[in-house]
N, C-alpha and C. Protein backbone atom coordinates (compact mmCIF):
# COMPACT_ATOMS: atom_id res chain seq x y z
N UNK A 1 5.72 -1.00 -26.98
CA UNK A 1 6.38 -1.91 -27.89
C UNK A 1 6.70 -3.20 -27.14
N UNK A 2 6.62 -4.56 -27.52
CA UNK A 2 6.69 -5.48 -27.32
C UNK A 2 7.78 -6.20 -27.78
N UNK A 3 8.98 -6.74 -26.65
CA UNK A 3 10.17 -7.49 -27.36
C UNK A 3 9.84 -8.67 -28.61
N UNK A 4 10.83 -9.09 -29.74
CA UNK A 4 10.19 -10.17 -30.38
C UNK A 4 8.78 -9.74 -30.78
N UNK A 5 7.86 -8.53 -30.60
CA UNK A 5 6.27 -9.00 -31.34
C UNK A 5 5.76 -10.32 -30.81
N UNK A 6 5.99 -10.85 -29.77
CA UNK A 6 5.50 -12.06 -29.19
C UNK A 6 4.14 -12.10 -28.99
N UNK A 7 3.33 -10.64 -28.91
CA UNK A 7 2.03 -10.44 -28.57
C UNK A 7 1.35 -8.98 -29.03
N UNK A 8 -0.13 -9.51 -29.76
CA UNK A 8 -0.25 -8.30 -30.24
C UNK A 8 -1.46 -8.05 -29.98
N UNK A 9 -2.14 -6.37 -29.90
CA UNK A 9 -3.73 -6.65 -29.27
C UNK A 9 -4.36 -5.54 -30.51
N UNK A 10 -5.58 -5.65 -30.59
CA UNK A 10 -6.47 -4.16 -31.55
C UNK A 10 -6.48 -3.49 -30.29
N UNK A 11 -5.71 -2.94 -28.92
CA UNK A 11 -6.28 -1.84 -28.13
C UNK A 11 -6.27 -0.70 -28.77
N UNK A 12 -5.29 -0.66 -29.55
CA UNK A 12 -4.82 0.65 -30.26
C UNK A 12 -5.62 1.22 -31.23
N UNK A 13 -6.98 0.17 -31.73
CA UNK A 13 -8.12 0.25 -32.85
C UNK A 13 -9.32 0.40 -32.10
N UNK A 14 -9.06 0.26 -30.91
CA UNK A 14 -10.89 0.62 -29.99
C UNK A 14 -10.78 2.27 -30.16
N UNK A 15 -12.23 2.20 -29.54
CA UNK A 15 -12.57 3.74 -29.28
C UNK A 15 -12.91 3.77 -28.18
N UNK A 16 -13.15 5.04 -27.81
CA UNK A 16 -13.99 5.14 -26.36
C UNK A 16 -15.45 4.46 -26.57
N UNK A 17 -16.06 4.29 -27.87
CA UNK A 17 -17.10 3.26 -27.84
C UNK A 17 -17.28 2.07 -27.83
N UNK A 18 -16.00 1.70 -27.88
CA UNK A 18 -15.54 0.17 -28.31
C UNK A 18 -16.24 -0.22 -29.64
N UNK A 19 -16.20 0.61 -30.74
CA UNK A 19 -16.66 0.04 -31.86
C UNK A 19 -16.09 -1.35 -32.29
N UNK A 20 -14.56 -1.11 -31.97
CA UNK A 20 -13.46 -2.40 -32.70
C UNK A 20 -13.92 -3.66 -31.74
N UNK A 21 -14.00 -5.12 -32.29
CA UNK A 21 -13.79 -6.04 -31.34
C UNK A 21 -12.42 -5.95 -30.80
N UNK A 22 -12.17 -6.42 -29.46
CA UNK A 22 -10.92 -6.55 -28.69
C UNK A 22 -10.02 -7.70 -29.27
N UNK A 23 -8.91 -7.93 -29.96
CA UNK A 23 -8.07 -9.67 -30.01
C UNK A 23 -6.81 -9.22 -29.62
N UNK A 24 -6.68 -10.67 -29.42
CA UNK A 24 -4.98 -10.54 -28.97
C UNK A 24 -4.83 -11.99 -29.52
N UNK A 25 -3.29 -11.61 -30.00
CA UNK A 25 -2.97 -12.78 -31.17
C UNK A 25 -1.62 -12.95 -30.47
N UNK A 26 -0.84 -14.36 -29.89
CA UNK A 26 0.18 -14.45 -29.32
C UNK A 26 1.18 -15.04 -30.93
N UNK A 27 1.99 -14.48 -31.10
CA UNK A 27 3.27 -15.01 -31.95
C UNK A 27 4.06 -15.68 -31.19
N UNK A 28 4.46 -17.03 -31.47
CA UNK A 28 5.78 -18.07 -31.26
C UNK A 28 6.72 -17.42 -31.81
N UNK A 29 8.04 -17.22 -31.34
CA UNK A 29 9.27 -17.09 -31.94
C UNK A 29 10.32 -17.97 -31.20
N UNK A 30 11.19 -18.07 -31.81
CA UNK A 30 12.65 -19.30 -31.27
C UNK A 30 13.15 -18.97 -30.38
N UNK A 31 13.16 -19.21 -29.25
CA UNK A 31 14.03 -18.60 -27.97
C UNK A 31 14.72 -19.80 -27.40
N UNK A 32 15.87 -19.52 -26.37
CA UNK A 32 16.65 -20.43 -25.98
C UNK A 32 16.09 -20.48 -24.17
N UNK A 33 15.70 -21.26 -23.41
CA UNK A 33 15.51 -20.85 -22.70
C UNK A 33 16.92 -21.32 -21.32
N UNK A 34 16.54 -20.27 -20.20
CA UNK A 34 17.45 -19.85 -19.81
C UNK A 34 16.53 -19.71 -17.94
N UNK A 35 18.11 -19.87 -17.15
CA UNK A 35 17.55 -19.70 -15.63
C UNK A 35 16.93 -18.10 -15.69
N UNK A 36 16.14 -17.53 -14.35
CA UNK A 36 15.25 -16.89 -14.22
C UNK A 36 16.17 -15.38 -13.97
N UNK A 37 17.32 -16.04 -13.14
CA UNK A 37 18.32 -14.80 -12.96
C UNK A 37 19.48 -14.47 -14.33
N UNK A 38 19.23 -15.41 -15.16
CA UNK A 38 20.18 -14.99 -16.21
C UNK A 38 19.24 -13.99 -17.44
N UNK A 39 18.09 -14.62 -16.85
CA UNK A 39 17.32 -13.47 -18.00
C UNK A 39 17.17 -12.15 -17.35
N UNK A 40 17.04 -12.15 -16.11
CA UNK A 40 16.62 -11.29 -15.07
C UNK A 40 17.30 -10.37 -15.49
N UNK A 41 19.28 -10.55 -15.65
CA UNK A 41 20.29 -9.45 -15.85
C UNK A 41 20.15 -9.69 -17.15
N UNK A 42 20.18 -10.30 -18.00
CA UNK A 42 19.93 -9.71 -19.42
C UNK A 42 19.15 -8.59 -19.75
N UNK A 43 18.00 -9.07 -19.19
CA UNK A 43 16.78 -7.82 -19.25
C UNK A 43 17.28 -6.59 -18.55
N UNK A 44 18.09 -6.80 -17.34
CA UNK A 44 18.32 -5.34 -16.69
C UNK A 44 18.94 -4.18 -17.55
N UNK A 45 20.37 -5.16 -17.83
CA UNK A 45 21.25 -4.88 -19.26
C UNK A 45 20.91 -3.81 -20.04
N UNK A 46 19.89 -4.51 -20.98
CA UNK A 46 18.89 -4.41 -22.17
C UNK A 46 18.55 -2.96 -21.90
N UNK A 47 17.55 -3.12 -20.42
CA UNK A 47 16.48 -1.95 -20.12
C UNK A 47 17.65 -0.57 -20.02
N UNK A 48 19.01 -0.93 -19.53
CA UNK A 48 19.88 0.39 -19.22
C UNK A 48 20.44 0.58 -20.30
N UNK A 49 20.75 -0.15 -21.15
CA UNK A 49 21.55 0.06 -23.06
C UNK A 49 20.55 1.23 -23.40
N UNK A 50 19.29 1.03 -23.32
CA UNK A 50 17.88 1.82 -24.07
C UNK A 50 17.40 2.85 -23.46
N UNK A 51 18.32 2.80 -22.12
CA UNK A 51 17.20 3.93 -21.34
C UNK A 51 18.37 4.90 -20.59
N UNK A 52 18.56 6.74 -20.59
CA UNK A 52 19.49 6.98 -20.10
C UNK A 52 19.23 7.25 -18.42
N UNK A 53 17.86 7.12 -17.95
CA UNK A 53 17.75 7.06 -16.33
C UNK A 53 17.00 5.69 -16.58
N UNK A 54 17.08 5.05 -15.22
CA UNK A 54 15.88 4.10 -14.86
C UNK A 54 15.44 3.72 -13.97
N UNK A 55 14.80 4.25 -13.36
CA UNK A 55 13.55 4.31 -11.82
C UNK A 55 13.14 3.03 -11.84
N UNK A 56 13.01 2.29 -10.68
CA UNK A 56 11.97 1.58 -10.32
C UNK A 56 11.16 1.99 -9.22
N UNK A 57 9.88 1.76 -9.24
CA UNK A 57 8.66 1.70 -8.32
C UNK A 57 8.82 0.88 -7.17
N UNK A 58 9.53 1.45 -6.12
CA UNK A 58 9.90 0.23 -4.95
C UNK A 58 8.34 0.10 -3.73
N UNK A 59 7.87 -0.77 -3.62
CA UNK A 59 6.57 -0.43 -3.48
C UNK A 59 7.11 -1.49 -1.74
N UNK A 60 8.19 -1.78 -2.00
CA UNK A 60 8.68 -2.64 -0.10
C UNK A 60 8.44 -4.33 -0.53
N UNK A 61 8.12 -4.95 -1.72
CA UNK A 61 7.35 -6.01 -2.19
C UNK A 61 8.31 -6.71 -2.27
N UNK A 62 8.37 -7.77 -2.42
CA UNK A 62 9.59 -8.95 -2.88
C UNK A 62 10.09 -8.56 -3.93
N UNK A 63 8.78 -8.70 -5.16
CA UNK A 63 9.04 -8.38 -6.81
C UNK A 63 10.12 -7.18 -6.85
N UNK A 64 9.60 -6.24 -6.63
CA UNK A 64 10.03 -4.81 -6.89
C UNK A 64 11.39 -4.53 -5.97
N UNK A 65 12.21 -5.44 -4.62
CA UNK A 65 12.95 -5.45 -4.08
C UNK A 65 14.56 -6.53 -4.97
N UNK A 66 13.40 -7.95 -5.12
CA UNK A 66 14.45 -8.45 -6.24
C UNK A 66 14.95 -7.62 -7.62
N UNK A 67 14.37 -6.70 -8.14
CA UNK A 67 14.29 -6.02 -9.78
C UNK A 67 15.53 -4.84 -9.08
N UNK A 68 15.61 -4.42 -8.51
CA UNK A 68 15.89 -3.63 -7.60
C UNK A 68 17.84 -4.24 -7.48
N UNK A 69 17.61 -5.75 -6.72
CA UNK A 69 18.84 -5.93 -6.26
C UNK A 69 19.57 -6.54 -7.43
N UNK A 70 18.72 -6.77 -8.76
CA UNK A 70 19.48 -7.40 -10.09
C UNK A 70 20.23 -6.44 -10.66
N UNK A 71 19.45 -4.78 -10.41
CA UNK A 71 20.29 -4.20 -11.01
C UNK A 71 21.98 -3.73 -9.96
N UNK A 72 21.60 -3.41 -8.74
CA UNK A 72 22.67 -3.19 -7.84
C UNK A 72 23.88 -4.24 -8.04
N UNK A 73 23.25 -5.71 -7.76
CA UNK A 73 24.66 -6.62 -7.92
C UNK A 73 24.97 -6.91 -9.41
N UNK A 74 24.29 -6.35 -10.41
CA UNK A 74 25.26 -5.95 -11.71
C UNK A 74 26.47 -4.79 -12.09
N UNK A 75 26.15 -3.84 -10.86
CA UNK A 75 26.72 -2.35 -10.53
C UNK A 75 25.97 -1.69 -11.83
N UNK A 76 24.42 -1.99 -12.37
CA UNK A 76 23.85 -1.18 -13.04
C UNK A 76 23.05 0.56 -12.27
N UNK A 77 22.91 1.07 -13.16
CA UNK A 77 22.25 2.59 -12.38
C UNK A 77 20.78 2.39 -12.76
N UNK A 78 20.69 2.72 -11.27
CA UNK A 78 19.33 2.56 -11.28
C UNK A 78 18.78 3.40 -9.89
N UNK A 79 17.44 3.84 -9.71
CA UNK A 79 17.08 5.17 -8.87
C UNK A 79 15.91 4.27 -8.68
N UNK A 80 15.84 4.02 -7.25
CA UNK A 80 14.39 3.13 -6.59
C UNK A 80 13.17 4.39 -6.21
């Protein structure tokens, strides 16, 4: 599932033959935009409201170390 429907694809209409052509159709919707760390903990937020565990894949990477420390200095739960 995709936040907003912002993006949508036929993967879900292929086959293992690929009978279906492949599209992807991007939807505009109204957003406010916002610094990178304020969405960062919004999204963390969001992901722990919806989810009752939440693992991340700590792979030693920057990415996966920052995702990591958004949720810690929110005091969100989270299992690396």
């Amino acid at each position: 599932m995709i936040k907003n429907n912002w993006i949508t694809t036929s993967l879900s209409e292929r086959t293992p033959q690929n009978l279906c052509d492949f599209t992807l159709t991007i939807n505009s919707y109204p957003f406010t935009p916002d610094t990178f760390k304020n969405n960062s903990v919004r999204v963390a937020r969001e992901i722990c409201e919806q989810n009752e565990n939440v693992y991340v894949m700590y792979s030693g990477g920057i990415d996966s170390e920052y995702v990591i420390k958004v949720f810690l200095d929110e005091g969100l739960p989270v299992t690396p």
